[in-house]
PDB file of N, CA and C in Angstrom:
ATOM      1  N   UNK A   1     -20.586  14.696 -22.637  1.00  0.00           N
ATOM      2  CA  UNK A   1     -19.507  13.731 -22.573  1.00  0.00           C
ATOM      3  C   UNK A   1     -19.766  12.755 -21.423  1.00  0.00           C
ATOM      4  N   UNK A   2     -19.453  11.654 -21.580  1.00  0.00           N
ATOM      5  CA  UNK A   2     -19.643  10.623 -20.373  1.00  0.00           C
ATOM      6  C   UNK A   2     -18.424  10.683 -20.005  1.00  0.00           C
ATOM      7  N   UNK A   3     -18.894  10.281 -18.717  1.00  0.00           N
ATOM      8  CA  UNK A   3     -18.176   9.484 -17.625  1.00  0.00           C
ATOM      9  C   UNK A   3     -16.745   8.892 -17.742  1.00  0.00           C
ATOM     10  N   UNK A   4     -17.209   7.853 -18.479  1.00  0.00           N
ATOM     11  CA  UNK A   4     -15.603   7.079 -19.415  1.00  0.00           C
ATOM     12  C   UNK A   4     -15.132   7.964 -20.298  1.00  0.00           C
ATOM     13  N   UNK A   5     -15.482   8.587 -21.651  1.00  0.00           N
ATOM     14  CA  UNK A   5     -14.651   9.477 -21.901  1.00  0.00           C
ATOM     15  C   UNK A   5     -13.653  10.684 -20.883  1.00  0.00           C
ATOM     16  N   UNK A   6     -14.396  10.962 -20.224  1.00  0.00           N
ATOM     17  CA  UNK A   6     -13.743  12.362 -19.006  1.00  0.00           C
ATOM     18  C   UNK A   6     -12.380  11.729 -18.332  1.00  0.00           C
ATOM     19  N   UNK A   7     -12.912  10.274 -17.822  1.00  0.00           N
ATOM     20  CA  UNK A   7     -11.689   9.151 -17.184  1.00  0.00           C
ATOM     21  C   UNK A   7     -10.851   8.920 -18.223  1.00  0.00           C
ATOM     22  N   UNK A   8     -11.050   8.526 -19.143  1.00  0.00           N
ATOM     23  CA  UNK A   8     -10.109   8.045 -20.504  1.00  0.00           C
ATOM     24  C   UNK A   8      -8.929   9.541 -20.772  1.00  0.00           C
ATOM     25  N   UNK A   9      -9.666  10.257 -21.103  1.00  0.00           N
ATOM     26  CA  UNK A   9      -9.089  12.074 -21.294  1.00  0.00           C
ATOM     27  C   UNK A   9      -8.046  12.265 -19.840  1.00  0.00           C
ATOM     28  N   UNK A  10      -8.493  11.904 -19.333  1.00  0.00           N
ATOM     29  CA  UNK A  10      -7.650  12.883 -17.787  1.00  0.00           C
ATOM     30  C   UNK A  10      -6.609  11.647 -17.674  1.00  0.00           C
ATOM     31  N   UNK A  11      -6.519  10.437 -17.565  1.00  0.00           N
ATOM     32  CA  UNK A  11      -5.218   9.350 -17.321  1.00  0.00           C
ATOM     33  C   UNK A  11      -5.164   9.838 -18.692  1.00  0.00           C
ATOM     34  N   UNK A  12      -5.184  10.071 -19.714  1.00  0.00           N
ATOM     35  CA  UNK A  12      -3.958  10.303 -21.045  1.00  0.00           C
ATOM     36  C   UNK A  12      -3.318  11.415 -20.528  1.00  0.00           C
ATOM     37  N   UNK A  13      -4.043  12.405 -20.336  1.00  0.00           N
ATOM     38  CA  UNK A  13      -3.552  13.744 -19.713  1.00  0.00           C
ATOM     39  C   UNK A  13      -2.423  13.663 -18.822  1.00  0.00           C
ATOM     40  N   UNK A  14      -2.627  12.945 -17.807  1.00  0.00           N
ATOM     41  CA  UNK A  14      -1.754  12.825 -16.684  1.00  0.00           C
ATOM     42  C   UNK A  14      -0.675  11.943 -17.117  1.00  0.00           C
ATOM     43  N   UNK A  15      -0.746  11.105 -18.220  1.00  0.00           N
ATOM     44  CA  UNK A  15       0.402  10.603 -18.537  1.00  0.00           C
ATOM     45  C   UNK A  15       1.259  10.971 -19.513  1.00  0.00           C
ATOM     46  N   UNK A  16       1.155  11.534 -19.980  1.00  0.00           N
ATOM     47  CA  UNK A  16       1.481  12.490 -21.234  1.00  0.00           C
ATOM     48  C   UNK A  16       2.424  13.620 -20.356  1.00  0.00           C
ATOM     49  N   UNK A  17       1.846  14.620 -19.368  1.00  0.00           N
ATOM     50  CA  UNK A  17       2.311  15.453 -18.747  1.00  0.00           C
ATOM     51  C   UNK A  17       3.684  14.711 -17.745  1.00  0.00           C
ATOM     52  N   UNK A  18       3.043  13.422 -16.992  1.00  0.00           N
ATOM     53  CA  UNK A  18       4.376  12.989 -16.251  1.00  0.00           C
ATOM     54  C   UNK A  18       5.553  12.329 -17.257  1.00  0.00           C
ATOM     55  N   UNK A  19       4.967  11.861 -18.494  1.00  0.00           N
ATOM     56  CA  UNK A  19       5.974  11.171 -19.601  1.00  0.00           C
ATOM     57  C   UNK A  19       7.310  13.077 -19.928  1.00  0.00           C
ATOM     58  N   UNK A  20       6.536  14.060 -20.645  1.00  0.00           N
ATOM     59  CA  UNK A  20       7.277  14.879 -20.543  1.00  0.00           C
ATOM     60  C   UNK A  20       8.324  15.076 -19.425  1.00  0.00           C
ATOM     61  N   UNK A  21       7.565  15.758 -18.037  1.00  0.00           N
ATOM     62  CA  UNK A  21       8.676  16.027 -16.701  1.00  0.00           C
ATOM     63  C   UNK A  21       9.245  15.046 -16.393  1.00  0.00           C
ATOM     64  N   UNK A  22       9.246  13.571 -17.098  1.00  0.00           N
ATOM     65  CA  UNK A  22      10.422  12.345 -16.711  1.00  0.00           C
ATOM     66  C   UNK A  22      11.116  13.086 -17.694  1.00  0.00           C
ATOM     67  N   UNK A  23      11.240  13.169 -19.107  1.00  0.00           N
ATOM     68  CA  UNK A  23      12.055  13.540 -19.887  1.00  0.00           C
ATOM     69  C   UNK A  23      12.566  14.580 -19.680  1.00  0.00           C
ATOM     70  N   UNK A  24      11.710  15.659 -19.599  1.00  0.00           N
ATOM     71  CA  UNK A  24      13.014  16.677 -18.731  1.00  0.00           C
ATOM     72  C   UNK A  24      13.813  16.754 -17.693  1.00  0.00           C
ATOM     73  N   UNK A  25      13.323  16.000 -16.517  1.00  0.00           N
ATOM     74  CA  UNK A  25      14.251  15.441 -15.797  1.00  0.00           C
ATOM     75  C   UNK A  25      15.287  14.552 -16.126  1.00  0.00           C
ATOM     76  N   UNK A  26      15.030  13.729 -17.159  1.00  0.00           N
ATOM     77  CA  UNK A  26      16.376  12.717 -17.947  1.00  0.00           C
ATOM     78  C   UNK A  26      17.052  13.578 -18.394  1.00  0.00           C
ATOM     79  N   UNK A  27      16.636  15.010 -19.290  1.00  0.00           N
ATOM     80  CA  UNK A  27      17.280  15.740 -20.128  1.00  0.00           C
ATOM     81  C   UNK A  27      18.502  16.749 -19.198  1.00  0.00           C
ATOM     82  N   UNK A  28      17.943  17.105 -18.302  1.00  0.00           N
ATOM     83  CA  UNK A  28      18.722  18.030 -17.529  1.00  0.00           C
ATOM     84  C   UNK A  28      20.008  17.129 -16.411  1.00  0.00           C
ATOM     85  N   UNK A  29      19.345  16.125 -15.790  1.00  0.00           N
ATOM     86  CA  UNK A  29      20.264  15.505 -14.700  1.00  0.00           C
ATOM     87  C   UNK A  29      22.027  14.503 -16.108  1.00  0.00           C
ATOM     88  N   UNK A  30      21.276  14.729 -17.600  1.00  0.00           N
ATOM     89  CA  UNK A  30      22.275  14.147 -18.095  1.00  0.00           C
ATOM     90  C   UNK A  30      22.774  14.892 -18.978  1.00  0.00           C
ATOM     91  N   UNK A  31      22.333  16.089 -18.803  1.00  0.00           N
ATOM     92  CA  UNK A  31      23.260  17.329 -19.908  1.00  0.00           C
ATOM     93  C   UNK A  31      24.536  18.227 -19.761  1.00  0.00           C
ATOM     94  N   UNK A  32      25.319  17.665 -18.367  1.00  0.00           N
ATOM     95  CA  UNK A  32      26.789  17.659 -18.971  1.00  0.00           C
ATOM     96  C   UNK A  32      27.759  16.405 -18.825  1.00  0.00           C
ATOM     97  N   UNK A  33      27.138  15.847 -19.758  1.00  0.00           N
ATOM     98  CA  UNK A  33      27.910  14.842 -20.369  1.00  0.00           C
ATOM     99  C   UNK A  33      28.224  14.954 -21.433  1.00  0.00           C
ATOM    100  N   UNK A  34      28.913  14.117 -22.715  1.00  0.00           N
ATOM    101  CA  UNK A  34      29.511  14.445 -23.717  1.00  0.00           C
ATOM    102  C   UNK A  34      29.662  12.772 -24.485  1.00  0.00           C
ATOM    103  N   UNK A  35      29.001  13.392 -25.662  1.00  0.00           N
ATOM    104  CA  UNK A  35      29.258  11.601 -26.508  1.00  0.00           C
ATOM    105  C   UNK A  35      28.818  10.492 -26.234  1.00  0.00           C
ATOM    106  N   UNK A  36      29.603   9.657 -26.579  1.00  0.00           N
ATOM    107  CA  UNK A  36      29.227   8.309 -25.942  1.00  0.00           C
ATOM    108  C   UNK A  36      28.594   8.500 -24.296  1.00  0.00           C
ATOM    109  N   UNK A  37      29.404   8.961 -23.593  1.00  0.00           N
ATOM    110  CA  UNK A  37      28.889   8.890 -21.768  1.00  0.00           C
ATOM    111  C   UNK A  37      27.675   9.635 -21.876  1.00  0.00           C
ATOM    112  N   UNK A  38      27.076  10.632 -22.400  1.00  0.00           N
ATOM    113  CA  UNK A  38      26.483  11.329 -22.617  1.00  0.00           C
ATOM    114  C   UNK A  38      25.041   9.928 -22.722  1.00  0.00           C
ATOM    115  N   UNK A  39      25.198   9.672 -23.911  1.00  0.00           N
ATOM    116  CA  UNK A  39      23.799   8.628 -24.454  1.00  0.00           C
ATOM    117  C   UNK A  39      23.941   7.673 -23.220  1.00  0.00           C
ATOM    118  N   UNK A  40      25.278   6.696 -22.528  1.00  0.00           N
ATOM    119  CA  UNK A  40      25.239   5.548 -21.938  1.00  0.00           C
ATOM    120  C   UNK A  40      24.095   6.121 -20.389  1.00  0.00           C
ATOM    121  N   UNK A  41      24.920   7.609 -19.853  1.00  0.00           N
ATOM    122  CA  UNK A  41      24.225   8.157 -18.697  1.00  0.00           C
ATOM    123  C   UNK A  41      22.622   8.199 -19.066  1.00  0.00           C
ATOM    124  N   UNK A  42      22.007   9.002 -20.535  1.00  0.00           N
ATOM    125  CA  UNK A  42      20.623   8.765 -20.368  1.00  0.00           C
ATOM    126  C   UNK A  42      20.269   7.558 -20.751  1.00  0.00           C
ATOM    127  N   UNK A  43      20.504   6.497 -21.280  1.00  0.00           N
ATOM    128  CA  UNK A  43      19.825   5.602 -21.310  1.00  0.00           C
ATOM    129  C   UNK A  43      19.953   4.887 -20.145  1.00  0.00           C
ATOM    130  N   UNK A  44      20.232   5.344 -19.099  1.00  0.00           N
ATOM    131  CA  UNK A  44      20.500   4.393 -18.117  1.00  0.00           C
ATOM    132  C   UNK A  44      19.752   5.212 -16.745  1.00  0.00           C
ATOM    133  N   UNK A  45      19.284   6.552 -17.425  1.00  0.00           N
ATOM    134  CA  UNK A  45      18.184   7.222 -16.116  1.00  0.00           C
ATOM    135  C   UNK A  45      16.859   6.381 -16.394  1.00  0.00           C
ATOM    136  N   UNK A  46      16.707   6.529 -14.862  1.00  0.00           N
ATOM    137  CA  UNK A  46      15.598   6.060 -14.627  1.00  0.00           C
ATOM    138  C   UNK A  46      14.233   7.105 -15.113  1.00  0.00           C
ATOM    139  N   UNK A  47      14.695   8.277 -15.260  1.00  0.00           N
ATOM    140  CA  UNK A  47      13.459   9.017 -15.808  1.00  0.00           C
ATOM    141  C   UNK A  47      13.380   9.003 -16.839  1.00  0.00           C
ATOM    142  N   UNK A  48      14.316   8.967 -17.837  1.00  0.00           N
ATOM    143  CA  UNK A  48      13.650   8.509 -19.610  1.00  0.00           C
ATOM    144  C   UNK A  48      13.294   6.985 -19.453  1.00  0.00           C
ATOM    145  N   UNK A  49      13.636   6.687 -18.352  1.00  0.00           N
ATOM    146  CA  UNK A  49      11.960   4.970 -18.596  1.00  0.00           C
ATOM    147  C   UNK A  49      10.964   5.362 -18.274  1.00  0.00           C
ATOM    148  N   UNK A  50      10.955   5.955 -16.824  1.00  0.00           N
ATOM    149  CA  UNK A  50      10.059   6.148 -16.871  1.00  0.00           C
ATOM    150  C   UNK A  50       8.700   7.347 -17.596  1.00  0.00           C
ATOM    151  N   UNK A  51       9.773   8.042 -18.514  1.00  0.00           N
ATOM    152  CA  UNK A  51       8.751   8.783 -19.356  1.00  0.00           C
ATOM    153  C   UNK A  51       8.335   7.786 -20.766  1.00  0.00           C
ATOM    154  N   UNK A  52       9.192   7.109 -20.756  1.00  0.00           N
ATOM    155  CA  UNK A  52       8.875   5.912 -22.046  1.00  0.00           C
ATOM    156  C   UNK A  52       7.265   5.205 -21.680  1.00  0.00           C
ATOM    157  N   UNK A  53       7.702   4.649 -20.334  1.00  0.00           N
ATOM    158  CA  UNK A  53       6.822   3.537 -19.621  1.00  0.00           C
ATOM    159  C   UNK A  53       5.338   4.948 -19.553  1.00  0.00           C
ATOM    160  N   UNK A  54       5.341   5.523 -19.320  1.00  0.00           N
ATOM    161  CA  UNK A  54       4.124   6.475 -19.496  1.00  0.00           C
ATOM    162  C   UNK A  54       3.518   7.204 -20.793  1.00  0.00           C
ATOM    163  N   UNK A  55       4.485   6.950 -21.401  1.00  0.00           N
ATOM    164  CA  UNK A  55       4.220   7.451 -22.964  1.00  0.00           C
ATOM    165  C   UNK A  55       3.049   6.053 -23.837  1.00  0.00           C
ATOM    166  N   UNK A  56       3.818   5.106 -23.263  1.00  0.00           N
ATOM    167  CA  UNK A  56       3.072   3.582 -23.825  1.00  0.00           C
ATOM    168  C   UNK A  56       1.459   3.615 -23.010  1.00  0.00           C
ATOM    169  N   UNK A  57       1.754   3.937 -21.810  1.00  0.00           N
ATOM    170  CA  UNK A  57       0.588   3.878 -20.864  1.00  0.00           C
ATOM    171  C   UNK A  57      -0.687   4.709 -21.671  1.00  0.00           C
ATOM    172  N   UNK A  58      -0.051   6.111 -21.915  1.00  0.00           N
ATOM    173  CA  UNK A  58      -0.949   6.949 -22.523  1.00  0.00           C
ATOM    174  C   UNK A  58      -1.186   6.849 -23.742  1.00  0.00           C
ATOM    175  N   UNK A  59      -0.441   5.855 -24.805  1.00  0.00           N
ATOM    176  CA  UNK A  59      -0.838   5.859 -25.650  1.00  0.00           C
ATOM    177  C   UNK A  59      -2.002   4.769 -25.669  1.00  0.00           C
ATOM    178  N   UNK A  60      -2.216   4.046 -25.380  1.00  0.00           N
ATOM    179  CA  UNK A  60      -2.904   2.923 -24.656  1.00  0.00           C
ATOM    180  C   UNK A  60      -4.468   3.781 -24.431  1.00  0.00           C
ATOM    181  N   UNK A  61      -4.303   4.804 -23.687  1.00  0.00           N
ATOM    182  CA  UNK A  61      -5.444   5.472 -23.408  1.00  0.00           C
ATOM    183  C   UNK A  61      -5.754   6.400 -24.146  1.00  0.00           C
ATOM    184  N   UNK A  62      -4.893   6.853 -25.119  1.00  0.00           N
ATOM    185  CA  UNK A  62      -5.203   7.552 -26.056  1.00  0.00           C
ATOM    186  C   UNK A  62      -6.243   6.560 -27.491  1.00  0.00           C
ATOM    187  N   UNK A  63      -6.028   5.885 -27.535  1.00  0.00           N
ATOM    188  CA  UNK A  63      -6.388   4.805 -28.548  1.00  0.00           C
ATOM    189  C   UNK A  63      -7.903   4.703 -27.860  1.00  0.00           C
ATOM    190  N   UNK A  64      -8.093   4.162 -26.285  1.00  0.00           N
ATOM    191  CA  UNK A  64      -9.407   4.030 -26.226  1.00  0.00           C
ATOM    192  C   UNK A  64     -10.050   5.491 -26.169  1.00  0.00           C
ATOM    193  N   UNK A  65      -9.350   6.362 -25.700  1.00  0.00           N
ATOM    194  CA  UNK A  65     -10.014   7.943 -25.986  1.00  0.00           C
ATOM    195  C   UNK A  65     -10.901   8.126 -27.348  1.00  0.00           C
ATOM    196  N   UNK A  66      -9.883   7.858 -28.293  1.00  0.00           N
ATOM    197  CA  UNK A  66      -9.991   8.239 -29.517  1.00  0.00           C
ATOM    198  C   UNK A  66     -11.442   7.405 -30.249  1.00  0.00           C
ATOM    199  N   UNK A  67     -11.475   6.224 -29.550  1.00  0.00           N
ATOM    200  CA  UNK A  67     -12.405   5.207 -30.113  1.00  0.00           C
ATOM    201  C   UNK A  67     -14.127   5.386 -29.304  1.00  0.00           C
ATOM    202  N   UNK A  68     -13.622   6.624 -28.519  1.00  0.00           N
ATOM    203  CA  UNK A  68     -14.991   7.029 -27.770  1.00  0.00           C
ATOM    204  C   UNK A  68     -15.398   8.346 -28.337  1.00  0.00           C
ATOM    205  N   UNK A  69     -14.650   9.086 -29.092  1.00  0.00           N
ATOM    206  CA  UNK A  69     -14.938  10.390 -29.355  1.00  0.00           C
ATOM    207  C   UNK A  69     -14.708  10.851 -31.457  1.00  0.00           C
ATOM    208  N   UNK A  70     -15.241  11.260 -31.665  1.00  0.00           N
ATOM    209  CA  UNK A  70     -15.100  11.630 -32.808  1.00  0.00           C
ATOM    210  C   UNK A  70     -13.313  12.706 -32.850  1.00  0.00           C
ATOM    211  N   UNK A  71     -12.434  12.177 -34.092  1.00  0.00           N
ATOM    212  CA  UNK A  71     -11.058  12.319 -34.229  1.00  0.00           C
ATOM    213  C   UNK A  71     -11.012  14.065 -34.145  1.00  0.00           C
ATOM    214  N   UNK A  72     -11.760  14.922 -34.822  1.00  0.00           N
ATOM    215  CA  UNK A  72     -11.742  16.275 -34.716  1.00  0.00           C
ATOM    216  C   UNK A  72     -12.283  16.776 -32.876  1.00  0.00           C
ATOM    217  N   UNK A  73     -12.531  16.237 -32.009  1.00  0.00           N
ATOM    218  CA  UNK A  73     -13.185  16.706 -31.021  1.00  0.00           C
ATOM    219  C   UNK A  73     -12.123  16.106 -29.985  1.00  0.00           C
ATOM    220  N   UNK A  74     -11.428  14.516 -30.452  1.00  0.00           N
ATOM    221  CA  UNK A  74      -9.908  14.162 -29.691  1.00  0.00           C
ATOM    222  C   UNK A  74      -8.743  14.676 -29.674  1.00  0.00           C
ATOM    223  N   UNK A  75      -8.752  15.326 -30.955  1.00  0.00           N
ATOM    224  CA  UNK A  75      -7.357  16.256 -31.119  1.00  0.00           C
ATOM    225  C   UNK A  75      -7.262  17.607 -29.892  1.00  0.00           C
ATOM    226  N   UNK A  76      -8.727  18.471 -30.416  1.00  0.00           N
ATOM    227  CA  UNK A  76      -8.876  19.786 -29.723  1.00  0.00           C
ATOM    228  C   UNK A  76      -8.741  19.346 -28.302  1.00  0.00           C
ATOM    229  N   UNK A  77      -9.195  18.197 -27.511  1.00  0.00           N
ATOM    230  CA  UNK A  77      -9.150  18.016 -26.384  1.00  0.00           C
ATOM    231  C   UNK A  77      -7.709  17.896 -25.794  1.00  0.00           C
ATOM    232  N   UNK A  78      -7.360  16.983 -26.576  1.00  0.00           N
ATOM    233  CA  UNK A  78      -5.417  16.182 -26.638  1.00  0.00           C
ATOM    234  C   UNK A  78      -4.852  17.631 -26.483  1.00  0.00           C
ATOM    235  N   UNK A  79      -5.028  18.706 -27.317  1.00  0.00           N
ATOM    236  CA  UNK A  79      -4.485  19.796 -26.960  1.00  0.00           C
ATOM    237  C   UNK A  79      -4.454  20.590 -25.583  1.00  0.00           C
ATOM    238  N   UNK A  80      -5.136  19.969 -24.884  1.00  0.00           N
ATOM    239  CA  UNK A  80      -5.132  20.494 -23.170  1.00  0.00           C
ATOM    240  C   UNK A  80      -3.521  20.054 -22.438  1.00  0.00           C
ATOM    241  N   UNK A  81      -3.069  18.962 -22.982  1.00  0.00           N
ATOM    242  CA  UNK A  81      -2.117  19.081 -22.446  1.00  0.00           C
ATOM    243  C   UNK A  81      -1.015  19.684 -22.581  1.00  0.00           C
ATOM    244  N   UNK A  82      -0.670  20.295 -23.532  1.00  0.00           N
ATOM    245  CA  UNK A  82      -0.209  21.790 -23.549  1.00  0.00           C
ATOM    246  C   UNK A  82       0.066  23.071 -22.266  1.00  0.00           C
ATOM    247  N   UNK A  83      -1.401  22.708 -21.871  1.00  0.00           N
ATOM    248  CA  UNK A  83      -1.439  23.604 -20.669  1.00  0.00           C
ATOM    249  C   UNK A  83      -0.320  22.650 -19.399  1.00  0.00           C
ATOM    250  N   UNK A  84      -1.194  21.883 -18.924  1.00  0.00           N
ATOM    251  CA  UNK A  84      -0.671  20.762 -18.114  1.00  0.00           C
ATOM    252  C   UNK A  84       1.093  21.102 -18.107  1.00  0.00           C
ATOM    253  N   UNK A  85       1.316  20.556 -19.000  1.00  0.00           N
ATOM    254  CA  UNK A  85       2.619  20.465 -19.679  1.00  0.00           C
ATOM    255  C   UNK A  85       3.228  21.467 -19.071  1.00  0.00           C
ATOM    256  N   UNK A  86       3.133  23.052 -19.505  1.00  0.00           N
ATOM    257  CA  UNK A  86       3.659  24.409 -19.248  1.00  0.00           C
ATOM    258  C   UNK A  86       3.440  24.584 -17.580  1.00  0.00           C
ATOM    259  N   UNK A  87       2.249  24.016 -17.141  1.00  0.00           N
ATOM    260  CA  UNK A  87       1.918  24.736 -15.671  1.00  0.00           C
ATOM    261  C   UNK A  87       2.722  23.701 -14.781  1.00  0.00           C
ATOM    262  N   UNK A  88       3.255  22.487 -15.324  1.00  0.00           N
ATOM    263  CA  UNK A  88       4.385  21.638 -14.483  1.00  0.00           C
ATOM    264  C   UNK A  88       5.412  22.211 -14.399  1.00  0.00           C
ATOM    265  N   UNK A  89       6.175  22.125 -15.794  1.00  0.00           N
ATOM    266  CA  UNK A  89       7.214  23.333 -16.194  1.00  0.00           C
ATOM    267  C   UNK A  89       7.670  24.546 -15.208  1.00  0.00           C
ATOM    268  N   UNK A  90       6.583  25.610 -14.746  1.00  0.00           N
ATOM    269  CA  UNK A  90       6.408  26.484 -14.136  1.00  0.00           C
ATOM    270  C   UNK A  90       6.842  25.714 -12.595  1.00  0.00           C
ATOM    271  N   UNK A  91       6.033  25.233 -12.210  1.00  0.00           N
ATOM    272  CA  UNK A  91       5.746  24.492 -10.728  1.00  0.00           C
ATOM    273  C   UNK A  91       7.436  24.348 -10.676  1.00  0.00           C
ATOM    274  N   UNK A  92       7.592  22.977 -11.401  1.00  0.00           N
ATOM    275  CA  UNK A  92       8.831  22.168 -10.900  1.00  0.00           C
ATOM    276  C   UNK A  92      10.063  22.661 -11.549  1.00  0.00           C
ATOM    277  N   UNK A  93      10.059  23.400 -12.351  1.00  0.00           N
ATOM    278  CA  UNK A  93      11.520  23.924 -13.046  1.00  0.00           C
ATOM    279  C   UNK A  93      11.660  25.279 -13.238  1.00  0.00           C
ATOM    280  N   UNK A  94      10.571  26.184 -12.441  1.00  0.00           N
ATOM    281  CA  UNK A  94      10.518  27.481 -12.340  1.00  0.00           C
ATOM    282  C   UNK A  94      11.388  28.527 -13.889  1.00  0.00           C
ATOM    283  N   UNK A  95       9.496  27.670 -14.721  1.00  0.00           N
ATOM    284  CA  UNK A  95      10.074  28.134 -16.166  1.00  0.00           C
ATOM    285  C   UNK A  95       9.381  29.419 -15.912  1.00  0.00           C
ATOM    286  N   UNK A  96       9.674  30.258 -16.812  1.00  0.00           N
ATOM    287  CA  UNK A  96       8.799  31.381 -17.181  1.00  0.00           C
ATOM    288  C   UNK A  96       7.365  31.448 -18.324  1.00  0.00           C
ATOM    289  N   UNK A  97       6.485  32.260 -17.710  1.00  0.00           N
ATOM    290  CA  UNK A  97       4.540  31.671 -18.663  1.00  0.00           C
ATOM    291  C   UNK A  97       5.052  33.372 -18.918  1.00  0.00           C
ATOM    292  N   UNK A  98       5.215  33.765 -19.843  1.00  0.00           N
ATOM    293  CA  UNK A  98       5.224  34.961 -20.732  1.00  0.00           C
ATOM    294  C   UNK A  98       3.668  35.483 -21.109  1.00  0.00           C
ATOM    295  N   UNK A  99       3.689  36.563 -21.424  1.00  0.00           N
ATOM    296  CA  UNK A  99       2.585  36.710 -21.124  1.00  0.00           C
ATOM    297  C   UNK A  99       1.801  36.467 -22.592  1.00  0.00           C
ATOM    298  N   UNK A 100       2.705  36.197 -23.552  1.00  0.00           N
ATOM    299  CA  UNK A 100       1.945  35.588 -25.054  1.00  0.00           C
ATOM    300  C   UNK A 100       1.448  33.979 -24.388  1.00  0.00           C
ATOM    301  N   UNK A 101       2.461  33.033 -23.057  1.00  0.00           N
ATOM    302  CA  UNK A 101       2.341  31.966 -23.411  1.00  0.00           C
ATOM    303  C   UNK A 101       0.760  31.839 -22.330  1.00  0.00           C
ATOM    304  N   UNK A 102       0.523  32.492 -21.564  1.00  0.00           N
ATOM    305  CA  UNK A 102      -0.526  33.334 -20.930  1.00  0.00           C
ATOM    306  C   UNK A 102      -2.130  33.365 -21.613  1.00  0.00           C
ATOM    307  N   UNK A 103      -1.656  34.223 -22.656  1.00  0.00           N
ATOM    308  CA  UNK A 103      -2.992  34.395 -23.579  1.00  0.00           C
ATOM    309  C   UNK A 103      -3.448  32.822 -24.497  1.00  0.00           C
ATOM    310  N   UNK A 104      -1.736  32.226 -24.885  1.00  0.00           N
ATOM    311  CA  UNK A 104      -2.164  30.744 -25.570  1.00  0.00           C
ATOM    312  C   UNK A 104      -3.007  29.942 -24.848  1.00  0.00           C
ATOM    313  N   UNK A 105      -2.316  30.026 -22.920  1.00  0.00           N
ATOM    314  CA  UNK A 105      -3.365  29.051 -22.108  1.00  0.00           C
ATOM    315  C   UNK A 105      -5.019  29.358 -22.186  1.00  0.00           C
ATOM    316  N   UNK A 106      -5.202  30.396 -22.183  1.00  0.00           N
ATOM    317  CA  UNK A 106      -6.649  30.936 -22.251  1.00  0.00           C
ATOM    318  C   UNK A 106      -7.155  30.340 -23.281  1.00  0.00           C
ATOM    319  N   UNK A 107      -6.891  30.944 -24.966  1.00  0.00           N
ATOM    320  CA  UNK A 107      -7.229  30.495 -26.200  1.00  0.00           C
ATOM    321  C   UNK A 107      -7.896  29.130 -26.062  1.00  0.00           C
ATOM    322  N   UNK A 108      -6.868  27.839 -25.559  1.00  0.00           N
ATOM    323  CA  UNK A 108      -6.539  26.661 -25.723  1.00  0.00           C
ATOM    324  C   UNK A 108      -7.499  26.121 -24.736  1.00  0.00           C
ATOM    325  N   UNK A 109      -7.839  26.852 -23.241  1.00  0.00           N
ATOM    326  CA  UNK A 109      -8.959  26.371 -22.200  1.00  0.00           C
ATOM    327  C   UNK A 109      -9.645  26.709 -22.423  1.00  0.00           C
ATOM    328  N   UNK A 110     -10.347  28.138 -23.281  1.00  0.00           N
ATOM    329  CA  UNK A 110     -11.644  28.202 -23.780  1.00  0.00           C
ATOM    330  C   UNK A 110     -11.750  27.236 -24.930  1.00  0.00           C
ATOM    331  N   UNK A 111     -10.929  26.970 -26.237  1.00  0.00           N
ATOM    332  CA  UNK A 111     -11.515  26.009 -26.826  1.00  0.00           C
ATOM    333  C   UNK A 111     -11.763  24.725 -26.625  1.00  0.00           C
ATOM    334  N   UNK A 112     -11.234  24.143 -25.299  1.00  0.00           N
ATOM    335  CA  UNK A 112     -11.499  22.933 -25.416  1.00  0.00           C
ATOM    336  C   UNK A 112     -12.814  23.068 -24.218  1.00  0.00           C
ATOM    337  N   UNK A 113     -13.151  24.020 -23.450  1.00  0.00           N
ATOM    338  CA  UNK A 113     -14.474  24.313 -22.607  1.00  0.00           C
ATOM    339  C   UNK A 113     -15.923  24.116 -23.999  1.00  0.00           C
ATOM    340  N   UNK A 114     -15.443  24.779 -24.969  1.00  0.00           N
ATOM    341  CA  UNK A 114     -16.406  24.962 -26.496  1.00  0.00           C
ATOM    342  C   UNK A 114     -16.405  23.875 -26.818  1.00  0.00           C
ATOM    343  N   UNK A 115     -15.663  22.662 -26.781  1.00  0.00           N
ATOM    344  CA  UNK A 115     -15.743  21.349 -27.590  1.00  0.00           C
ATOM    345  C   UNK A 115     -16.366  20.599 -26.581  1.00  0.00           C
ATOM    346  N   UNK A 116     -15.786  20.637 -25.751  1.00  0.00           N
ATOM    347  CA  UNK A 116     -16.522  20.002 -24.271  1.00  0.00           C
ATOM    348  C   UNK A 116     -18.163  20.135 -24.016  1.00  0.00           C
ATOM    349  N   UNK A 117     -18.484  21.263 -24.490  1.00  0.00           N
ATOM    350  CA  UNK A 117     -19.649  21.660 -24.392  1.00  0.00           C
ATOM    351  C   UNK A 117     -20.826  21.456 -25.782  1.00  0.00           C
ATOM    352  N   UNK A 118     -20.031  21.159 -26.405  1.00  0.00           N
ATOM    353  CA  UNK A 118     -20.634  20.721 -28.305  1.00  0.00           C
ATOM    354  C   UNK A 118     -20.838  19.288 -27.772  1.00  0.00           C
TER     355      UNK A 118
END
């Protein structure tokens, strides 16, 4: 894998992962609200923009990802953030990694170590 692909892969990665923890942060700081106040409060956090504004970013880099790598070898990779995703989760919202969700991280970092390496 080159250089630019590895750069292309890791800013999708990283934006993808901060687009989620904006949204869960939008999701939680506006979940007791109700109805109308409910939608006016999240559309008006600043963290569902800014998970929007990173979602566009990464899709952006997902597109040139995709245009560097064959579509079966972008997916398996795209699937790393999965991990990312869960090990923020953990960090900043002191979720629980079960020990099935444990064995998925493994599965999911050895296969994309195998594609990486193809």
């Amino acid at each position: 894998m080159s250089a630019l692909i590895i750069i292309l892969w890791i800013i999708n990665l990283a934006c993808d992962t901060v687009g989620q923890i904006a949204f869960k942060y939008a999701a939680i700081t506006s979940k007791h609200n109700q109805g109308m106040h409910y939608w006016r409060k999240l559309f008006g956090n600043l963290w569902l923009w800014l998970g929007f504004g990173t979602y566009v970013l990464g899709f952006i880099f997902w597109l040139a990802f995709l245009s560097q790598v064959p579509l079966s070898q972008g997916i398996l990779l795209g699937s790393f953030n999965m991990i990312t995703v869960m090990l923020a989760g953990r960090i900043l919202f002191k979720e629980q990694i079960t020990p099935f969700r444990l064995i998925g991280i493994l599965f999911i970092t050895t296969g994309v170590v195998l594609v990486g390496l193809a």
